[in-house]
Protein backbone atom coordinates (compact mmCIF):
# COMPACT_ATOMS: atom_id res chain seq x y z
CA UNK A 1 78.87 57.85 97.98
CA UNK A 2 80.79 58.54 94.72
CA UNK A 3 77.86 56.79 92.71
CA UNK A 4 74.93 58.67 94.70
CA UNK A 5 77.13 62.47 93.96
CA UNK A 6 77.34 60.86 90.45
CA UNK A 7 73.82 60.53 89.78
CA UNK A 8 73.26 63.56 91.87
CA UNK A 9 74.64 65.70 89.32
CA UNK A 10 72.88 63.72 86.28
CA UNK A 11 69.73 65.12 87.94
CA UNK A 12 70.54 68.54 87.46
CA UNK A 13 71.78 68.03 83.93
CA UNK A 14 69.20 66.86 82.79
CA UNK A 15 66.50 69.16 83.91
CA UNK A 16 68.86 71.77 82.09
CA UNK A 17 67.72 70.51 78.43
CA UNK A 18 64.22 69.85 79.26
CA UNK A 19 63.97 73.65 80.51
CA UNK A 20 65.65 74.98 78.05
CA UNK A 21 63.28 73.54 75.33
CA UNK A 22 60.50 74.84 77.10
CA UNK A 23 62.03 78.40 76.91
CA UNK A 24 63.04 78.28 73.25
CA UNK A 25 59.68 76.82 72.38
CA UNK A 26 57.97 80.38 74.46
CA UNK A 27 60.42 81.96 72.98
CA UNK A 28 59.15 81.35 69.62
CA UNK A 29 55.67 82.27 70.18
CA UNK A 30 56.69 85.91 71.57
CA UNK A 31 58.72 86.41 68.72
CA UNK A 32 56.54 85.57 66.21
CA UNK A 33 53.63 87.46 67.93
CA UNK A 34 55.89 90.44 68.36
CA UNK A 35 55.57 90.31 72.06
CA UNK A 36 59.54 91.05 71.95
CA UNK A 37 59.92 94.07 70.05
CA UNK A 38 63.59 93.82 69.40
CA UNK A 39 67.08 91.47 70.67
CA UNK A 40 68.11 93.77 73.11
CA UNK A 41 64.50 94.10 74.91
CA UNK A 42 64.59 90.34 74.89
CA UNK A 43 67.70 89.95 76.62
CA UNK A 44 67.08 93.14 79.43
CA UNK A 45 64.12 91.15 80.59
CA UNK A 46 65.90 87.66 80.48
CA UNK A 47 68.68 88.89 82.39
CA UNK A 48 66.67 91.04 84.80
CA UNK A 49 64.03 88.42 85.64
CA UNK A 50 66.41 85.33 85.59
CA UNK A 51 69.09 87.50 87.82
CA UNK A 52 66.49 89.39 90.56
CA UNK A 53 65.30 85.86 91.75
CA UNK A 54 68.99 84.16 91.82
CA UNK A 55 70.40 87.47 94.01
CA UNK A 56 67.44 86.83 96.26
CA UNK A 57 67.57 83.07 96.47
CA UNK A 58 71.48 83.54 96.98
CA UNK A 59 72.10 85.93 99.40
CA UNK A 60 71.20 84.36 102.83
CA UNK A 61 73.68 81.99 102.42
CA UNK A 62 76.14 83.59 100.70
CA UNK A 63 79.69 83.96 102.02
CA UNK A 64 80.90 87.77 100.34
CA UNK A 65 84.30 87.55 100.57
CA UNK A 66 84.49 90.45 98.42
CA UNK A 67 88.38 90.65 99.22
CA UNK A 68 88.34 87.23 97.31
CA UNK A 69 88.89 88.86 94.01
CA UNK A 70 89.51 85.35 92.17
CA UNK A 71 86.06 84.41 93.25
CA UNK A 72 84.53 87.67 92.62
CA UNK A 73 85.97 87.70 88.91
CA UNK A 74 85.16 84.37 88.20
CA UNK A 75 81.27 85.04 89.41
CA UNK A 76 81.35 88.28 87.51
CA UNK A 77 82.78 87.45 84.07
CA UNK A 78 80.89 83.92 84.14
CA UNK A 79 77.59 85.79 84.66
CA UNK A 80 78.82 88.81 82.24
CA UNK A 81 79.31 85.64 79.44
CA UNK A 82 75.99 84.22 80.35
CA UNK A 83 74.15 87.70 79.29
CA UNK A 84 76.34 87.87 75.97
CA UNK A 85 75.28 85.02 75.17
CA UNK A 86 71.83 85.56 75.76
CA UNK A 87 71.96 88.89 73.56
CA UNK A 88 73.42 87.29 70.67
CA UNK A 89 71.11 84.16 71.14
CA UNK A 90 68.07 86.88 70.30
CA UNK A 91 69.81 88.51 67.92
CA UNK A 92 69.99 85.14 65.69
CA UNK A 93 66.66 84.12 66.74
CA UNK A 94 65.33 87.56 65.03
CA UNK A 95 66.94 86.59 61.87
CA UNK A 96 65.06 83.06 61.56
CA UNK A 97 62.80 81.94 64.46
CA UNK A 98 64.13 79.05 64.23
CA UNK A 99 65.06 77.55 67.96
CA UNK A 100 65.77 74.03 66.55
CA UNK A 101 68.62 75.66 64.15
CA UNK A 102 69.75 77.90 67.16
CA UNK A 103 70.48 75.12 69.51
CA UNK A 104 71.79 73.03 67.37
CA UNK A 105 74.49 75.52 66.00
CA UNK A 106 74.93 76.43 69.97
CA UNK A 107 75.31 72.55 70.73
CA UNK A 108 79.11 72.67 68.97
CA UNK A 109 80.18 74.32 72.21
CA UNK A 110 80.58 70.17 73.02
CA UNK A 111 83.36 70.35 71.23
CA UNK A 112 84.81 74.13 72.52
CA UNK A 113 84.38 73.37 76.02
CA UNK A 114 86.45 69.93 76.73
CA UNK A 115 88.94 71.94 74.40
CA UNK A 116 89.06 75.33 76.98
CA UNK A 117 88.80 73.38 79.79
CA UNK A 118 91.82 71.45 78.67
CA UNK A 119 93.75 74.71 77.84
CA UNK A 120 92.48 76.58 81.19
CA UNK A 121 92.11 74.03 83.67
CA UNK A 122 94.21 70.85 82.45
CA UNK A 123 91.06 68.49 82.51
CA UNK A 124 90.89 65.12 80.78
CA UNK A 125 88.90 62.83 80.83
CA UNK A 126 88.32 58.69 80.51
CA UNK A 127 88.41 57.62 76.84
CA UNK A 128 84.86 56.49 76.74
CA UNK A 129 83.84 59.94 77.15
CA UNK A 130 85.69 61.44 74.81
CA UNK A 131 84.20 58.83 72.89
CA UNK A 132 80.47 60.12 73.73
CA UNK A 133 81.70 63.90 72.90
CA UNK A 134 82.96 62.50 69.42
CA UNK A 135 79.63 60.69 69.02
CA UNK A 136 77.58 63.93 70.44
CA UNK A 137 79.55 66.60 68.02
CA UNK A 138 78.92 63.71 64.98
CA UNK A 139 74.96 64.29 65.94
CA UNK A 140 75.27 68.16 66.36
CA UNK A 141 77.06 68.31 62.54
CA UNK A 142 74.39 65.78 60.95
CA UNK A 143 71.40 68.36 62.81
CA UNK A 144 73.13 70.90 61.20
CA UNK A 145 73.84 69.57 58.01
CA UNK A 146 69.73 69.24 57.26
CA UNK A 147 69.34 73.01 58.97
CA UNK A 148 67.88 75.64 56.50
CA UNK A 149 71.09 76.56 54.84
CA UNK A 150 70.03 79.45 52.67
CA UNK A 151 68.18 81.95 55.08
CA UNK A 152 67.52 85.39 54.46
CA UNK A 153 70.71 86.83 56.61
CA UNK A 154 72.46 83.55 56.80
CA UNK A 155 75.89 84.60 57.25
CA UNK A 156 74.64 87.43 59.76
CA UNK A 157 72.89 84.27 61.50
CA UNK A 158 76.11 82.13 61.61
CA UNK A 159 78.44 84.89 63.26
CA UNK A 160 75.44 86.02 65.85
CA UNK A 161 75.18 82.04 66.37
CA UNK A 162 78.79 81.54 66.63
CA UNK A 163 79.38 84.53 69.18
CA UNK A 164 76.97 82.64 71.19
CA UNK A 165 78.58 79.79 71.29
CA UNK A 166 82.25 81.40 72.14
CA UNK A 167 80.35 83.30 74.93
CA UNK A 168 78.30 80.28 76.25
CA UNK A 169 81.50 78.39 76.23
CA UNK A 170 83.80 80.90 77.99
CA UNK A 171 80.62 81.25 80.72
CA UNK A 172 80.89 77.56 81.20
CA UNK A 173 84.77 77.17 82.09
CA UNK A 174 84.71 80.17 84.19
CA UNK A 175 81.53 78.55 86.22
CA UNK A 176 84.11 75.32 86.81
CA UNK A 177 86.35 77.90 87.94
CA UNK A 178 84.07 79.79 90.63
CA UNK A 179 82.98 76.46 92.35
CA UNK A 180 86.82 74.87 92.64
CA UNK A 181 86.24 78.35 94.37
CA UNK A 182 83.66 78.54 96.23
CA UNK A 183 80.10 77.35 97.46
CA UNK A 184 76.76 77.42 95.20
CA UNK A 185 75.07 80.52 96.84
CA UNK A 186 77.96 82.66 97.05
CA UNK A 187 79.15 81.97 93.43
CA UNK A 188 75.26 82.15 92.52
CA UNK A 189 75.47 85.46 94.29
CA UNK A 190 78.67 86.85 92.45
CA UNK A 191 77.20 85.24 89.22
CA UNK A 192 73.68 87.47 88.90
CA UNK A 193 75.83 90.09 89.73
CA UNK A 194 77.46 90.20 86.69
CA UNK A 195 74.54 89.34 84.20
CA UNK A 196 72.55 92.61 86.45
CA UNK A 197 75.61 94.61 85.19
CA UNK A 198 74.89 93.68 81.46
CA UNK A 199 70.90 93.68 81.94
CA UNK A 200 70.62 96.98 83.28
CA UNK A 201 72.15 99.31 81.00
CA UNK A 202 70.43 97.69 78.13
CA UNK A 203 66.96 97.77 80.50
CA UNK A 204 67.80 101.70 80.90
CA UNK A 205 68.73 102.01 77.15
CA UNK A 206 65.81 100.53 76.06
CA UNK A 207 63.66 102.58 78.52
CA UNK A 208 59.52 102.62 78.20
CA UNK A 209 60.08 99.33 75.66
CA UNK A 210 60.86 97.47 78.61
CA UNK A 211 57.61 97.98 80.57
CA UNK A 212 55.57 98.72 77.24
CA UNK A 213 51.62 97.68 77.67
CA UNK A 214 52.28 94.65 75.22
CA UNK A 215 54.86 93.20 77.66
CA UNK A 216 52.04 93.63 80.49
CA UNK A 217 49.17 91.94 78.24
CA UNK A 218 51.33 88.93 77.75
CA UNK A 219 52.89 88.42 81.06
CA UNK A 220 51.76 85.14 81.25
CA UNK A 221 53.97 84.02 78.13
CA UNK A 222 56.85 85.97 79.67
CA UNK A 223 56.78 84.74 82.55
CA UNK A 224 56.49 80.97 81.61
CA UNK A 225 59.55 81.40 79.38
CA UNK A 226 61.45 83.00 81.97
CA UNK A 227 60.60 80.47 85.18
CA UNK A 228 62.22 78.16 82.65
CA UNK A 229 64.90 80.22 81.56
CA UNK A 230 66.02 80.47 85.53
CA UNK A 231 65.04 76.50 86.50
CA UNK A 232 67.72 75.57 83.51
CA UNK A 233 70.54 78.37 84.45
CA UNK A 234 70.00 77.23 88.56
CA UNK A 235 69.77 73.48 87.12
CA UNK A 236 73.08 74.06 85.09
CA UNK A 237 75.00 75.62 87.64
CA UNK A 238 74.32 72.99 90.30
CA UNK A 239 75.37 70.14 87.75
CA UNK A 240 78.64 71.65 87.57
CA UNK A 241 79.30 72.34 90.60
CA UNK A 242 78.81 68.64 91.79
CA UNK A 243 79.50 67.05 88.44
CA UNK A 244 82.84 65.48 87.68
CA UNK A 245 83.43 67.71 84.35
CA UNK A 246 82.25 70.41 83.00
CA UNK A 247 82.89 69.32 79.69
CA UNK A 248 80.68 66.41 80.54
CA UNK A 249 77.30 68.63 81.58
CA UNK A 250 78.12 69.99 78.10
CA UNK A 251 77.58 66.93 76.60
CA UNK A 252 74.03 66.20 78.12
CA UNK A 253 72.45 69.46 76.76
CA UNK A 254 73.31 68.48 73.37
CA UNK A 255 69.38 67.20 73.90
CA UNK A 256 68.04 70.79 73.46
CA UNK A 257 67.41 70.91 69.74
CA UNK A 258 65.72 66.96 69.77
CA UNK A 259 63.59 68.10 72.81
CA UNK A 260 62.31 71.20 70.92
CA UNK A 261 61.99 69.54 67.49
CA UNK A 262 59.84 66.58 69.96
CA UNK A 263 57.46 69.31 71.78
CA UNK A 264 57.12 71.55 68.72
CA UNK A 265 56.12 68.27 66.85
CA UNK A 266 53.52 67.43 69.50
CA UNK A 267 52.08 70.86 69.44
CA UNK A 268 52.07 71.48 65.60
CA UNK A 269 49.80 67.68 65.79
CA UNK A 270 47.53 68.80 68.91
CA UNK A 271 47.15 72.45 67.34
CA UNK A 272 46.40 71.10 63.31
CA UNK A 273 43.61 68.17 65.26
CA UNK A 274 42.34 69.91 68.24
CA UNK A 275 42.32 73.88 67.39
CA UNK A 276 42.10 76.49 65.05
CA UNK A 277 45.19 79.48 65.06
CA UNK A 278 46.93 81.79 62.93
CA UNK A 279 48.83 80.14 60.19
CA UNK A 280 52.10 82.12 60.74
CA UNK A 281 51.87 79.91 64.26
CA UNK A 282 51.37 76.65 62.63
CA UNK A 283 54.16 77.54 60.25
CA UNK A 284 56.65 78.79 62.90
CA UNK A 285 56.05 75.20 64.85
CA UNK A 286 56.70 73.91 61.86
CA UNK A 287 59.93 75.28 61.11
CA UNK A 288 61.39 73.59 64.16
CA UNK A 289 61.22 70.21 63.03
CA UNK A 290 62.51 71.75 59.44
CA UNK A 291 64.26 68.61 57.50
CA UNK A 292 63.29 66.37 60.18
CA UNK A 293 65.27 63.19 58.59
CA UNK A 294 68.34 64.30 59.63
CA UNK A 295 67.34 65.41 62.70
CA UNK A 296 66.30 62.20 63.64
CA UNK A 297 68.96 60.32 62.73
CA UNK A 298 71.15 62.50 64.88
CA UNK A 299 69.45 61.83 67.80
CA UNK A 300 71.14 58.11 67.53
CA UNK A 301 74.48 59.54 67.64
CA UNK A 302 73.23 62.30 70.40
CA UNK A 303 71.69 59.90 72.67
CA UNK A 304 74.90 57.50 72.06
CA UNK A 305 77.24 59.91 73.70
CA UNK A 306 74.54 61.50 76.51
CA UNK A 307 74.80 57.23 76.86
CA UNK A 308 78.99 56.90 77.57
CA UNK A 309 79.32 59.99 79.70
CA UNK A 310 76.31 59.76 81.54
CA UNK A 311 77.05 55.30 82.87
CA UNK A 312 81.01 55.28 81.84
């Protein structure tokens, strides 16, 4: 039973990396074809059209205890986190569409989280996968090292990039907390609730932007990004909710940036053989897999640690 729950969980987290690089890699399109007029639109409609279907799909079995207060905050501020961290994950991606770069700087939150969780919740863990979150951070810092390091707005990149990863972080120790607390759909529930909170005022503040006639034209693109954006936040939840550590789900999306760099690769090939598009396109597929050496010799180190948490 303990092996099937085990594996259970694996499932979920690692559906969470392969949707994710789906999303970045829309992502980059709509920012490079101006789809997304600015951060804040960006993250209004995330957090709207993630958070509408999660309230729906969470409500008829939802327990709303709202007298619960530990549960309620813990739903709240873990959803509230989510949305930061979606705002300043835009705001960076603005400065340099660069998803590869994005996710790999986000990635360090390998090393944040088994540290909070620690702090906040007293976990440890089995020495083999501390050994994996060693070997998983190594890969993150080589990615990084070979990451464009002198961007127009670099140091504005780093702190929007670093904010993202405190917020991500802080998101993910306060979803361990809400499902010691409680079941999936109610801290689903309590969860869209607060990213609605943070969507909506930035949805009324950025007012006809949000429902412009470009966003309409390119639904499609939208709402591929988005399905993917809520299969990987659903995905992630579940894992740690049945997973043995948080800290350990952390570890397995440190495959974001090698899955984008992959599919970016394979599109850039099909796109120079196959068809004929705007060069700023080519170039902005090829920016993901952007000193590709090092990249690739990180996944050795990445795919060593996914290795010792996910069988040890």
């Amino acid at each position: 039973m303990d092996m099937l729950l085990f594996h259970h969980w694996l499932v979920y987290a690692w559906i969470v990396p392969l949707a994710w690089a789906f999303a970045a890699l829309v992502d980059v399109f709509m920012i490079e074809w101006d789809i997304y007029e600015n951060p804040l639109q960006a993250t209004a409609l995330s957090g709207l059209v993630v958070a509408l279907p999660l309230l729906v799909f969470s409500l008829p079995g939802a327990q709303l205890d709202f007298q619960n207060w530990n549960i309620v905050i813990a739903g709240f501020c873990s959803g509230l986190f989510y949305a930061l961290h979606l705002m300043f994950y835009y705001q960076a991606m603005f400065i340099a569409n660069d998803a590869t770069h994005a996710e790999t700087f986000i990635n360090t939150e390998v090393v944040l989280v088994p540290i909070l969780a620690f702090i906040v919740l007293g976990e440890t863990l089995a020495a083999t996968n501390y050994l994996g979150i060693f070997l998983s951070a190594l890969g993150v810092i080589i990615l990084g090292w070979g990451a464009r390091a002198h961007v127009v707005g670099h140091r504005r990149l780093a702190m929007f990039l670093a904010c993202a990863v405190f917020a991500s972080s802080i998101a993910f120790v306060l979803e361990d907390i809400l499902f010691d607390l409680t079941d999936y759909r109610t801290g689903l529930f309590f969860y869209a609730i607060g990213v609605l909170v943070a969507a909506i005022p930035l949805a009324l503040q950025q007012g006809a932007i949000v429902t412009s006639l470009r966003l309409i034209r390119y639904f499609r693109f939208i709402a591929t990004a988005e399905i993917f954006t809520l299969i990987a936040t659903m995905a992630s939840l579940r894992a740690i909710e049945t997973g043995p550590s948080v800290s350990l789900v952390t570890v397995i999306e440190t495959a974001r940036p090698v899955l984008i760099m992959v599919l970016c690769f394979a599109l850039w090939v099909f796109f120079r053989s196959y068809c004929a598009i705007e060069l700023n396109t080519m170039l902005a597929l090829r920016n993901q897999f952007y000193a590709a050496k090092s990249k690739l010799a990180a996944c050795t180190f990445i795919a060593l640690g996914v290795y010792l948490v996910s069988f040890y």
